[in-house]
PDB file of N, CA and C in Angstrom:
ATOM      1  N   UNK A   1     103.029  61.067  36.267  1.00  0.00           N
ATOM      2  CA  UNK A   1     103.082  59.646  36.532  1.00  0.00           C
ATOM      3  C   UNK A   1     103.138  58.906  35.204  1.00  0.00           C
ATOM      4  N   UNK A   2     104.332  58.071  34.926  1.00  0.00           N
ATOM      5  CA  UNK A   2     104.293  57.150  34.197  1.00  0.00           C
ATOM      6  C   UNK A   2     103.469  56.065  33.784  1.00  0.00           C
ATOM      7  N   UNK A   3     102.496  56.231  32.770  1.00  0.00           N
ATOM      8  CA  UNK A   3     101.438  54.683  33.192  1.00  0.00           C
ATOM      9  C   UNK A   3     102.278  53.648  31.988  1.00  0.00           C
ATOM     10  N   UNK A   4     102.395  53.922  30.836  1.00  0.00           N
ATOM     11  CA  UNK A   4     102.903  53.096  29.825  1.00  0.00           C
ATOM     12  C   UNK A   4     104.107  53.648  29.372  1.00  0.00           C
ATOM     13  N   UNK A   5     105.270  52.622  28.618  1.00  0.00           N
ATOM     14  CA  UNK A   5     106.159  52.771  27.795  1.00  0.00           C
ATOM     15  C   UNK A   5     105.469  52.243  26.303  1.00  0.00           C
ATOM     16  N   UNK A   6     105.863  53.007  25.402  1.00  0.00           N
ATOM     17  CA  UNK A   6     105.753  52.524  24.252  1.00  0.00           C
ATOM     18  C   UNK A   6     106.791  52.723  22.808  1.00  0.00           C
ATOM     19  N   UNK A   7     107.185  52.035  22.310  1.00  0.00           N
ATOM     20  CA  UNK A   7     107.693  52.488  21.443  1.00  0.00           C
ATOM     21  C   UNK A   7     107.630  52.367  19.697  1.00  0.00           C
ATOM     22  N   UNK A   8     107.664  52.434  19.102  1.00  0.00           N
ATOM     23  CA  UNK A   8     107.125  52.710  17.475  1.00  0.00           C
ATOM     24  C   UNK A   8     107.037  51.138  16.636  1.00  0.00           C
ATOM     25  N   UNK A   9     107.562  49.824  17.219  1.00  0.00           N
ATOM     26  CA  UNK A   9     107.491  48.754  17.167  1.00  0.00           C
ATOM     27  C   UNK A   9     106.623  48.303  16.905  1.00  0.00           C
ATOM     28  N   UNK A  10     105.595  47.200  16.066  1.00  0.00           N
ATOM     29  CA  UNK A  10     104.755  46.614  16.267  1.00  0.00           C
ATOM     30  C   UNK A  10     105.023  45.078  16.869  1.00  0.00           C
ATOM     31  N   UNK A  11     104.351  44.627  18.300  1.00  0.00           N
ATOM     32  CA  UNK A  11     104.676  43.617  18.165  1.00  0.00           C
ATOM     33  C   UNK A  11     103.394  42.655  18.274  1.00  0.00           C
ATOM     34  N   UNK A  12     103.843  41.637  18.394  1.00  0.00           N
ATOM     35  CA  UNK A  12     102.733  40.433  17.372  1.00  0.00           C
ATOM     36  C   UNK A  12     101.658  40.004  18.676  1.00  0.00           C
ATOM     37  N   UNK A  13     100.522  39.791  17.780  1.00  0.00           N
ATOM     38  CA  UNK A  13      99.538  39.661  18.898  1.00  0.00           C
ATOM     39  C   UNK A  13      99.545  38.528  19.580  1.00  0.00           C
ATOM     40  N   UNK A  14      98.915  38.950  21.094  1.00  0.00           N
ATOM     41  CA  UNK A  14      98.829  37.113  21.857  1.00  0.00           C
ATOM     42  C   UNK A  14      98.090  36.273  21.784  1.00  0.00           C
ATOM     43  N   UNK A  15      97.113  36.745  20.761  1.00  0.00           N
ATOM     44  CA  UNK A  15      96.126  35.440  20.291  1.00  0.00           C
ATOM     45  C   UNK A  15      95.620  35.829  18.421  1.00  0.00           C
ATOM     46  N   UNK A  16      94.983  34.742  17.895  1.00  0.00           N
ATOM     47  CA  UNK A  16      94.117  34.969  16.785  1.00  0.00           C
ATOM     48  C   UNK A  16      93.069  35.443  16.991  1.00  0.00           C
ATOM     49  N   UNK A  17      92.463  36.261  16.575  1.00  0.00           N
ATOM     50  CA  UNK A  17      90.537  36.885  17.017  1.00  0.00           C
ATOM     51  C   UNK A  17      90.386  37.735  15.847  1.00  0.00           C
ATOM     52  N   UNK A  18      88.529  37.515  15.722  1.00  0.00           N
ATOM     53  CA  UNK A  18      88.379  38.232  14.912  1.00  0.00           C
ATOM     54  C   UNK A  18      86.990  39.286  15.635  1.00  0.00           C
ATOM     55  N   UNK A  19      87.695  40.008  15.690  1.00  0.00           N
ATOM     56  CA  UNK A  19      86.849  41.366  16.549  1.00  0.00           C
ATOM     57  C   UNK A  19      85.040  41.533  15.863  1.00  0.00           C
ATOM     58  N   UNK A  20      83.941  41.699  16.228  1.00  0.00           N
ATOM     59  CA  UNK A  20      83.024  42.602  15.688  1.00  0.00           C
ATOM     60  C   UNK A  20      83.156  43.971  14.891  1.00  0.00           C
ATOM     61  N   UNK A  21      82.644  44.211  13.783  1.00  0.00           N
ATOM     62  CA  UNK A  21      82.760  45.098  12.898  1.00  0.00           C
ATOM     63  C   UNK A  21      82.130  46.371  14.116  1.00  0.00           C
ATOM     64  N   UNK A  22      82.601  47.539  13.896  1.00  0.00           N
ATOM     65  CA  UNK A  22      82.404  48.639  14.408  1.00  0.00           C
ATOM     66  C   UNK A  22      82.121  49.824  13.456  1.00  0.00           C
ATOM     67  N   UNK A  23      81.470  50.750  13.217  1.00  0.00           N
ATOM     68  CA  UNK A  23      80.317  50.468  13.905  1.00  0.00           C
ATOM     69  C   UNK A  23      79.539  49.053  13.334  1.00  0.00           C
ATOM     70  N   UNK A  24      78.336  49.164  14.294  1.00  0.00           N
ATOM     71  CA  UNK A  24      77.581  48.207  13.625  1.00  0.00           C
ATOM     72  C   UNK A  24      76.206  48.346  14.558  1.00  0.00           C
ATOM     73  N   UNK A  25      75.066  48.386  13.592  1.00  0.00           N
ATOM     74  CA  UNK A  25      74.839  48.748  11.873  1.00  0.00           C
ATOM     75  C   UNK A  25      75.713  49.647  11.951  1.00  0.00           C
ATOM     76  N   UNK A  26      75.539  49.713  10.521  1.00  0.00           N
ATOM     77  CA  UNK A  26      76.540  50.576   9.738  1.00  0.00           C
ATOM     78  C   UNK A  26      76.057  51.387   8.197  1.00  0.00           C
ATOM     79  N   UNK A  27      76.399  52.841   8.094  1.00  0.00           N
ATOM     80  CA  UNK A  27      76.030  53.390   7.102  1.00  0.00           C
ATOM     81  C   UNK A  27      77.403  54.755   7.142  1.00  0.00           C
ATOM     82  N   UNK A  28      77.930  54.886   5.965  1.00  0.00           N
ATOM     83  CA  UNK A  28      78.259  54.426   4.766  1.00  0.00           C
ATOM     84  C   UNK A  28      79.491  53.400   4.806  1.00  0.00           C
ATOM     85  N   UNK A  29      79.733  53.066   6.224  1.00  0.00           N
ATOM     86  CA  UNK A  29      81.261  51.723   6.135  1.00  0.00           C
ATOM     87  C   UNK A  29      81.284  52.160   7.552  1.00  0.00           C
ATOM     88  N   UNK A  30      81.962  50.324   7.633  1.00  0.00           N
ATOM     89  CA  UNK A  30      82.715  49.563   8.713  1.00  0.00           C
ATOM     90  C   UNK A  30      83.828  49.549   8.650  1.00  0.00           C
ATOM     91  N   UNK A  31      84.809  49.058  10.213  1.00  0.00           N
ATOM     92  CA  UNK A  31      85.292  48.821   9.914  1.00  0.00           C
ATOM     93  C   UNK A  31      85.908  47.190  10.772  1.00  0.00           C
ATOM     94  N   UNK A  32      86.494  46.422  10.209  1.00  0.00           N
ATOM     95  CA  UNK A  32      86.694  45.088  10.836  1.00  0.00           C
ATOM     96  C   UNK A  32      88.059  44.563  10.901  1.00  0.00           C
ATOM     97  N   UNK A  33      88.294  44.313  12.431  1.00  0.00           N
ATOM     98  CA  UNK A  33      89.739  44.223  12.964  1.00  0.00           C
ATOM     99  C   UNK A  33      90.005  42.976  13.342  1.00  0.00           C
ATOM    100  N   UNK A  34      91.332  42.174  12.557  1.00  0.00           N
ATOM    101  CA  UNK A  34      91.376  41.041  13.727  1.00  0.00           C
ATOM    102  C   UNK A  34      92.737  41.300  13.563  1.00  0.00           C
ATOM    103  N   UNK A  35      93.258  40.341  14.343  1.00  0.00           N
ATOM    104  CA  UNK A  35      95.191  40.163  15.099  1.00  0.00           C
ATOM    105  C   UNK A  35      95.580  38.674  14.755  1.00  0.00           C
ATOM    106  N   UNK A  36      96.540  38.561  14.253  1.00  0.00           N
ATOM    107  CA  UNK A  36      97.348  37.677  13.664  1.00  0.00           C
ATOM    108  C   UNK A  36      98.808  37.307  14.898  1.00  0.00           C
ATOM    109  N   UNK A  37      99.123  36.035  15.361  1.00  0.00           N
ATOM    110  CA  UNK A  37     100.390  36.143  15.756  1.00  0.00           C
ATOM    111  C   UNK A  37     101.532  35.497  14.907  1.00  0.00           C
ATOM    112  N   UNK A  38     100.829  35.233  14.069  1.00  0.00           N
ATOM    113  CA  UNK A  38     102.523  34.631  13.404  1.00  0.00           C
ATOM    114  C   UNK A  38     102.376  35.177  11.984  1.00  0.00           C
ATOM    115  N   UNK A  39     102.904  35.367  10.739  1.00  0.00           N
ATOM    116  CA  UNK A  39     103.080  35.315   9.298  1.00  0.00           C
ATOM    117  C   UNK A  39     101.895  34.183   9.166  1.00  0.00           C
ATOM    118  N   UNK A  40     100.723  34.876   8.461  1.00  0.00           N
ATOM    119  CA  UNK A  40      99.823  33.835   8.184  1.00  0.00           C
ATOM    120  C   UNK A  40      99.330  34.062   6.669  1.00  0.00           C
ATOM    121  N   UNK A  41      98.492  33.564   5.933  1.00  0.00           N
ATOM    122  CA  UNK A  41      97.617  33.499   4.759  1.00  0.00           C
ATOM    123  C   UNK A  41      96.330  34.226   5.576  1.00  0.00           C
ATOM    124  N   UNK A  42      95.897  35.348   4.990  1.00  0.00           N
ATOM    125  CA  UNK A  42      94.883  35.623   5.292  1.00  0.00           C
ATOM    126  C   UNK A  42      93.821  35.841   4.354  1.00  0.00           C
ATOM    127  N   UNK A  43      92.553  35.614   4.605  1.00  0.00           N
ATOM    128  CA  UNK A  43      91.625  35.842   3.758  1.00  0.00           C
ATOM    129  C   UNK A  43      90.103  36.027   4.277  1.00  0.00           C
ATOM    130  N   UNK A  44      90.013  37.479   3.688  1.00  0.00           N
ATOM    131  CA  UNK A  44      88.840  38.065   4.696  1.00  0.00           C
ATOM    132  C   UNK A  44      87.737  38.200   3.836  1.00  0.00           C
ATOM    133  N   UNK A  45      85.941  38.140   4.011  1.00  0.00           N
ATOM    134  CA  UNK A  45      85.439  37.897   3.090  1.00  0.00           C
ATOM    135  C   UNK A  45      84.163  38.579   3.933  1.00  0.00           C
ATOM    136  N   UNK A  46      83.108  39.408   2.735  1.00  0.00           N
ATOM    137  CA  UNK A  46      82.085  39.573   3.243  1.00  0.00           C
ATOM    138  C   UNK A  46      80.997  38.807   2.445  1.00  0.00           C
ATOM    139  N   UNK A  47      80.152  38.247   2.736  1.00  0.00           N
ATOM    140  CA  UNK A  47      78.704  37.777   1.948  1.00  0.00           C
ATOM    141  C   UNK A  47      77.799  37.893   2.059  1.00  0.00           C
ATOM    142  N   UNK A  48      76.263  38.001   1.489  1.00  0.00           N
ATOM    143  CA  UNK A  48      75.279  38.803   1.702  1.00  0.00           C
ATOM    144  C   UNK A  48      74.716  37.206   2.243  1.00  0.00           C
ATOM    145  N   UNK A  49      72.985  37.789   2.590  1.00  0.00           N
ATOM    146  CA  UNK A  49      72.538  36.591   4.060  1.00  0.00           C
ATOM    147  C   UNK A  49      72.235  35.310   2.930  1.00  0.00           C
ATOM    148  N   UNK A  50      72.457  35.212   1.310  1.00  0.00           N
ATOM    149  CA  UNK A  50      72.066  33.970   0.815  1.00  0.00           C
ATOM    150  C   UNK A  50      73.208  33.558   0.708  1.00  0.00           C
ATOM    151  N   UNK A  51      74.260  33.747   0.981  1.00  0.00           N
ATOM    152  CA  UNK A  51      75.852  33.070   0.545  1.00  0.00           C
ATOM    153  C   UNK A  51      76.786  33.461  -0.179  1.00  0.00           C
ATOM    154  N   UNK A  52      76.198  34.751  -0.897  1.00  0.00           N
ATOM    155  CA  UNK A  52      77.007  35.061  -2.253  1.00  0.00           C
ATOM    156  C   UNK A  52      78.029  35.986  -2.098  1.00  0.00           C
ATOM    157  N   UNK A  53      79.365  35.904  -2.361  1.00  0.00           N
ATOM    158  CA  UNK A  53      80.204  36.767  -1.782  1.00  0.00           C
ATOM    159  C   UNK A  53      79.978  37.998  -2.454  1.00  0.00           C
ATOM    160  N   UNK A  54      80.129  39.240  -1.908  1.00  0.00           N
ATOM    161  CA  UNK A  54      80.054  40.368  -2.106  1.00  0.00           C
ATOM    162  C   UNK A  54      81.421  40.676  -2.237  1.00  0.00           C
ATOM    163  N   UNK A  55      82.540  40.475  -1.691  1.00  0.00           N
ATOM    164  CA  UNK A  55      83.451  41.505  -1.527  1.00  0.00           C
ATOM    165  C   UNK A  55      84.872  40.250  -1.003  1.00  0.00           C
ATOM    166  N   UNK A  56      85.883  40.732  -0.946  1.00  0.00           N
ATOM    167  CA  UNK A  56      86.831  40.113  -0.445  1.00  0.00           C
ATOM    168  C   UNK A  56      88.064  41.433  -0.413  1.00  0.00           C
ATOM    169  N   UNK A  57      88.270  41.654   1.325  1.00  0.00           N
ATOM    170  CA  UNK A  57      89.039  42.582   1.863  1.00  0.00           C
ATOM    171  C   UNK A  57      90.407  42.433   1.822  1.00  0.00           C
ATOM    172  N   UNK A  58      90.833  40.894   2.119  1.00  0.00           N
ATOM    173  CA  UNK A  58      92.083  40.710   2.379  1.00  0.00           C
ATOM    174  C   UNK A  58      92.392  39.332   1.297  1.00  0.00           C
ATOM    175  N   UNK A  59      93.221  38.953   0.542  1.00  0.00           N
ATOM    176  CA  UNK A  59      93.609  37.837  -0.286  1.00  0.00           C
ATOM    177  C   UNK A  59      95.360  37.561  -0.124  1.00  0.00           C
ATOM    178  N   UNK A  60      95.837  36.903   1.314  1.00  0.00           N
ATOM    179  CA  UNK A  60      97.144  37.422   0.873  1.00  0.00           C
ATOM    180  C   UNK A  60      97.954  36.782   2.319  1.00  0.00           C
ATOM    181  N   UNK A  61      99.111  37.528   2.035  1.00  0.00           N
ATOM    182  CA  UNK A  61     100.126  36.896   3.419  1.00  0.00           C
ATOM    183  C   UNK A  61     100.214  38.257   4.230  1.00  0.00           C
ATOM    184  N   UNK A  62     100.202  38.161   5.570  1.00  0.00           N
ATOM    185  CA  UNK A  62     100.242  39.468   6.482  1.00  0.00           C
ATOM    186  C   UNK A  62     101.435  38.898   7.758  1.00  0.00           C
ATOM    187  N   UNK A  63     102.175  39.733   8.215  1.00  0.00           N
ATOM    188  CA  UNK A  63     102.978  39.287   9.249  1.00  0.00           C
ATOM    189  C   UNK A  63     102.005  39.287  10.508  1.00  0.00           C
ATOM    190  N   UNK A  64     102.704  39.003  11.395  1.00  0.00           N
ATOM    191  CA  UNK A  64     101.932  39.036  12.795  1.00  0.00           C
ATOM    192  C   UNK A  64     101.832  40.913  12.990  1.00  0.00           C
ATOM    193  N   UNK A  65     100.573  40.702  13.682  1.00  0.00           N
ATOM    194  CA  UNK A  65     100.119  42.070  14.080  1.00  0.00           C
ATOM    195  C   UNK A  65      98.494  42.183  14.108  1.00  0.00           C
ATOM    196  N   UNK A  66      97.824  43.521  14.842  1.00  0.00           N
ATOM    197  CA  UNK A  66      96.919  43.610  14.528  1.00  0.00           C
ATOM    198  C   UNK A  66      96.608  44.497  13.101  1.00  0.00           C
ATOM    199  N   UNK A  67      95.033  44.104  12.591  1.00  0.00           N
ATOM    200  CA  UNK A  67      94.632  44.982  11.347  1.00  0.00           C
ATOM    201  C   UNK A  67      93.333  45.151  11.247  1.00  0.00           C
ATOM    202  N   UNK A  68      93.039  45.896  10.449  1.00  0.00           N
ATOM    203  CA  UNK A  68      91.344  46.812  10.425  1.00  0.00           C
ATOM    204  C   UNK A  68      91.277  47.488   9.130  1.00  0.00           C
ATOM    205  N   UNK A  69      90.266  46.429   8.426  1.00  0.00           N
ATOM    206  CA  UNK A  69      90.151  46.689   7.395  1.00  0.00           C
ATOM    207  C   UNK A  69      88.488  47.034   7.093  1.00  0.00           C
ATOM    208  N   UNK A  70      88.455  48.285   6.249  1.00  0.00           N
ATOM    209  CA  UNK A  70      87.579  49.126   5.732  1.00  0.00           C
ATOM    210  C   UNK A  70      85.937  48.059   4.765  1.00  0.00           C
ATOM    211  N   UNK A  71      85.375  48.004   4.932  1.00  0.00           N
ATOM    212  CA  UNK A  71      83.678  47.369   4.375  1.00  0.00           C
ATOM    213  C   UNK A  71      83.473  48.802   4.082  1.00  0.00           C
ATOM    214  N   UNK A  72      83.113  49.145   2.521  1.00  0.00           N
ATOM    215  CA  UNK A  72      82.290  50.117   2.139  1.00  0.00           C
ATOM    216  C   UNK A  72      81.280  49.496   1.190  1.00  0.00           C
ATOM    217  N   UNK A  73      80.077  49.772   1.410  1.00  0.00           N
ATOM    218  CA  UNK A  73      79.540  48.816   0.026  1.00  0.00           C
ATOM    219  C   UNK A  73      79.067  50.327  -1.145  1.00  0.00           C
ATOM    220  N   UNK A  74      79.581  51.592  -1.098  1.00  0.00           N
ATOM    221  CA  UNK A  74      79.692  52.133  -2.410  1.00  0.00           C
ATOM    222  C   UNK A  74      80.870  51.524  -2.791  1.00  0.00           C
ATOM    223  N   UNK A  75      82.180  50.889  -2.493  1.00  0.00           N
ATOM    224  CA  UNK A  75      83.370  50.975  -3.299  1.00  0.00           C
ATOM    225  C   UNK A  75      83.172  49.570  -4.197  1.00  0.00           C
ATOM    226  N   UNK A  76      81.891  48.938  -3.965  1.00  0.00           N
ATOM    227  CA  UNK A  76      81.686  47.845  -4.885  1.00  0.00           C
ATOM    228  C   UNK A  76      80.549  47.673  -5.285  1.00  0.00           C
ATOM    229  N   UNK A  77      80.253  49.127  -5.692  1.00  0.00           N
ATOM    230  CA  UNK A  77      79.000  49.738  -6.706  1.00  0.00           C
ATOM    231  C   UNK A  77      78.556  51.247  -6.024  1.00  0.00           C
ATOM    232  N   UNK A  78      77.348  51.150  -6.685  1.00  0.00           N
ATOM    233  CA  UNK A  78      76.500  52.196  -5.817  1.00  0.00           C
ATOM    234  C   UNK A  78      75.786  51.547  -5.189  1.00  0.00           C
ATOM    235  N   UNK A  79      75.445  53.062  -4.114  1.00  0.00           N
ATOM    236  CA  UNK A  79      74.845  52.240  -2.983  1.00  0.00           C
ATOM    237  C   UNK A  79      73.287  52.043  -3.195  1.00  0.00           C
ATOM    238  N   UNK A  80      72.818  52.443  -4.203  1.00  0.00           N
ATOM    239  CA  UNK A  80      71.650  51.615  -4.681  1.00  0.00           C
ATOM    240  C   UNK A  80      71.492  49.988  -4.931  1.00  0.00           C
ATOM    241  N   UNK A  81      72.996  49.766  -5.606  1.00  0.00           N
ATOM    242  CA  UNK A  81      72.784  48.179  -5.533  1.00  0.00           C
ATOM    243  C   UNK A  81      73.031  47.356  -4.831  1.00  0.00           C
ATOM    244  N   UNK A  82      73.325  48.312  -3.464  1.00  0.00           N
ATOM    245  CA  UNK A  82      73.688  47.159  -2.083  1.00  0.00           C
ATOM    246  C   UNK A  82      72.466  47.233  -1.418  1.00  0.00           C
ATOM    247  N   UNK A  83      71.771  46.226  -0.588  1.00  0.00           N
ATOM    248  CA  UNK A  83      70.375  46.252  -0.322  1.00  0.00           C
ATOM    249  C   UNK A  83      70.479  45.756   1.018  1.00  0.00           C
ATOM    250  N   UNK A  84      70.029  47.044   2.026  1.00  0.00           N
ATOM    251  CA  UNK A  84      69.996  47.052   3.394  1.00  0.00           C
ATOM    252  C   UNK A  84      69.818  45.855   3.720  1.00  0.00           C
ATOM    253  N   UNK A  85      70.260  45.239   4.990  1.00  0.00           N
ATOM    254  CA  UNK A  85      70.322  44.026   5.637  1.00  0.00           C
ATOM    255  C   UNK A  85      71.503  43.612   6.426  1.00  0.00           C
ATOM    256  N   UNK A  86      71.399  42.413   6.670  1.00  0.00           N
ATOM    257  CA  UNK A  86      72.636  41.247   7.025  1.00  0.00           C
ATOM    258  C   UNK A  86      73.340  41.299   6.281  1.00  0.00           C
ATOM    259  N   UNK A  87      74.707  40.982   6.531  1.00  0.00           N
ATOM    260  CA  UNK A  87      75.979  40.647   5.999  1.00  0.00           C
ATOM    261  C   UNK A  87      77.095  40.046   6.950  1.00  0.00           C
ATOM    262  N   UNK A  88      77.519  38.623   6.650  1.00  0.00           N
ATOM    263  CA  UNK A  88      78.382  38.502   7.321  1.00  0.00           C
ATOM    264  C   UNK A  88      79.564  38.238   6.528  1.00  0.00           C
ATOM    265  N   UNK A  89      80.734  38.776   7.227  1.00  0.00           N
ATOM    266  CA  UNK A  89      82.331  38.562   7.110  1.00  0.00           C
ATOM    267  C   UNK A  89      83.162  37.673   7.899  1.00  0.00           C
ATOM    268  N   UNK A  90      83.762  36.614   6.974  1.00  0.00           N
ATOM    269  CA  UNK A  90      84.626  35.471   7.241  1.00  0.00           C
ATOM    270  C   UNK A  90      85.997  35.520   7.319  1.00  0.00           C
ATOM    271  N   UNK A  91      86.567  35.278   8.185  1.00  0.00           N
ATOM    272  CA  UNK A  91      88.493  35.265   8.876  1.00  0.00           C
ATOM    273  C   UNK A  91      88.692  34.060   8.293  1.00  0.00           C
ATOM    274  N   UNK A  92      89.493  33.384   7.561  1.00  0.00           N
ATOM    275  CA  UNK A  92      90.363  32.290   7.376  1.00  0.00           C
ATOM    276  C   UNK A  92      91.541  32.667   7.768  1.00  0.00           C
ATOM    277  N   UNK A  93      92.251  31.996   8.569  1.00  0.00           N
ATOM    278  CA  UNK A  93      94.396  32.221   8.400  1.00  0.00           C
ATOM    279  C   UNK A  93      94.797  30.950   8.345  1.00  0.00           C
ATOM    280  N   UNK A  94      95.477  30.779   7.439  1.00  0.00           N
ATOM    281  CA  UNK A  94      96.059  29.647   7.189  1.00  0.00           C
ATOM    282  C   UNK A  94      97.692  29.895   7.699  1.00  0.00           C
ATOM    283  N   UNK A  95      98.520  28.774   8.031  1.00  0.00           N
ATOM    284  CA  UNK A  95      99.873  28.630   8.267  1.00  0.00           C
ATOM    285  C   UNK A  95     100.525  28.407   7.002  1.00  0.00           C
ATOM    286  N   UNK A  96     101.871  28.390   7.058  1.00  0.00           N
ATOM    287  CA  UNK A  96     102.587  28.296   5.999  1.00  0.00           C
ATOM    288  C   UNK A  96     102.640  27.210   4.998  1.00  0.00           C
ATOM    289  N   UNK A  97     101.896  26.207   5.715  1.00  0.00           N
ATOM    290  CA  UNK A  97     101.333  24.737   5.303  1.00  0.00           C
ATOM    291  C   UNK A  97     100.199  25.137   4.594  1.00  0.00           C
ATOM    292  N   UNK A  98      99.722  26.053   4.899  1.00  0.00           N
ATOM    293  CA  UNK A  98      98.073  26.142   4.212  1.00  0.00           C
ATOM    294  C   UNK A  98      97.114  25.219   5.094  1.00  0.00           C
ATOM    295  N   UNK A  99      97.451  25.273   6.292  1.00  0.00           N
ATOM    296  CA  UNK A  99      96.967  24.570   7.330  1.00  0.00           C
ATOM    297  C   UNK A  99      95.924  26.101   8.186  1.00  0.00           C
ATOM    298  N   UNK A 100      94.257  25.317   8.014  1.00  0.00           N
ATOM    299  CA  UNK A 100      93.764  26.414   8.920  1.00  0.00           C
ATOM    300  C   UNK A 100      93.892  26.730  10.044  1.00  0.00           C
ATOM    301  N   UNK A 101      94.366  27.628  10.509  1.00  0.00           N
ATOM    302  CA  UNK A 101      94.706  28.114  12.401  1.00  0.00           C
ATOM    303  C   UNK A 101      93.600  28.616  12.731  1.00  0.00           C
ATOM    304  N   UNK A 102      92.506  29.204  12.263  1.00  0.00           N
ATOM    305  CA  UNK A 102      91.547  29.838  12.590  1.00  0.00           C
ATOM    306  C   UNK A 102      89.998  30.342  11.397  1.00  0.00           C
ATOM    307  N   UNK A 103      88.857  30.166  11.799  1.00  0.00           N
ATOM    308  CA  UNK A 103      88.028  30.505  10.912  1.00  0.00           C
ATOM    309  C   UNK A 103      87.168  31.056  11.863  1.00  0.00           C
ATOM    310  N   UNK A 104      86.247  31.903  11.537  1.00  0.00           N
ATOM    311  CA  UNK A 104      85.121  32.631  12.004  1.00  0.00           C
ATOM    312  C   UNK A 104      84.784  33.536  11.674  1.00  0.00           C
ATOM    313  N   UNK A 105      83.288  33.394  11.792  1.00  0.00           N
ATOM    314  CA  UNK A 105      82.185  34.276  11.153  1.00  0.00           C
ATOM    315  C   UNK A 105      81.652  35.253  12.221  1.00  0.00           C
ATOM    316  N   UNK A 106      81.112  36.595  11.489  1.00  0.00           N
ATOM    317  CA  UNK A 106      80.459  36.665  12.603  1.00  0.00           C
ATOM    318  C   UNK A 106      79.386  38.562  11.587  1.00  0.00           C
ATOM    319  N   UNK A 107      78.394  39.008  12.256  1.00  0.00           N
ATOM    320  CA  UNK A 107      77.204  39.055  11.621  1.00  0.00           C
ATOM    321  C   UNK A 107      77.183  40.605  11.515  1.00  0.00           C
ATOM    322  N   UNK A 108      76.881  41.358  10.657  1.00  0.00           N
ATOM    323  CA  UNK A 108      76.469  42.855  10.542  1.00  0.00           C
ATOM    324  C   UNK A 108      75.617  43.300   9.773  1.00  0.00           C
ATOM    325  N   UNK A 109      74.851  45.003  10.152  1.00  0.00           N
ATOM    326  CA  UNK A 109      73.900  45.027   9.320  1.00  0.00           C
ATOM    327  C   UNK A 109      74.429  46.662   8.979  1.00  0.00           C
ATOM    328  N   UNK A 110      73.952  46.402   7.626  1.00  0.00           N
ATOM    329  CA  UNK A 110      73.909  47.536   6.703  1.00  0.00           C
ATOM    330  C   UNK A 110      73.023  48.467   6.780  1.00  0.00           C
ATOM    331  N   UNK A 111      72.410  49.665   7.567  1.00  0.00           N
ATOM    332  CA  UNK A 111      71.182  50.304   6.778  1.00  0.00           C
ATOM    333  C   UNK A 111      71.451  51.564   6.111  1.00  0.00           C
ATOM    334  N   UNK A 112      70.444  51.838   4.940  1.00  0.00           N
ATOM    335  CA  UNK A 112      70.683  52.589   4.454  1.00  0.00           C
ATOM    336  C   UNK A 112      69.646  53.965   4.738  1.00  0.00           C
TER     337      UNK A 112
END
């Protein structure tokens, strides 16, 4: 029985979202997926629970599609100097205007 056709295509998602990091908690990395439908500016960001950015995943232009991008906190030190807790990661997409289409936060924890 036939359930799906598919073919090697990517095509563009039917909404903006920015998924929950999986796992979560998390030890030694996450990973965090959202979907784009048009050619956007993207910029993905993690920060520890006082504000301070830790990390920045994505800096850049992405076509429409979905993506899932990797949080390790050895690849931005050792993991001695990352200190179990909260962390949240921020979605910006901007349009070709540099107009925001979408922002959101949303919350994960690290243990070690």
């Amino acid at each position: 029985m036939l359930t799906s056709i598919s073919d090697n295509e990517e095509s563009p998602a039917e909404r903006l979202y920015l998924y929950q990091n999986y796992p979560n908690p998390f030890n030694p990395s996450t990973k965090i997926k959202f979907s784009l439908t048009e050619e956007s500016e993207v910029i993905l960001r993690v920060y520890d629970v006082n504000g301070a950015l830790v990390t920045m995943l994505q800096n850049g232009w992405l076509p429409a599609g979905e993506y899932e991008k990797e949080f390790s906190p050895a690849t931005i030190g050792t993991l001695n100097d990352i200190a179990s807790g909260v962390y949240f990661y921020n979605l910006l997409v901007r349009d070709k205007n540099l107009i925001p289409l979408f922002v959101k936060t949303e919350k994960m924890m690290f243990l070690k």
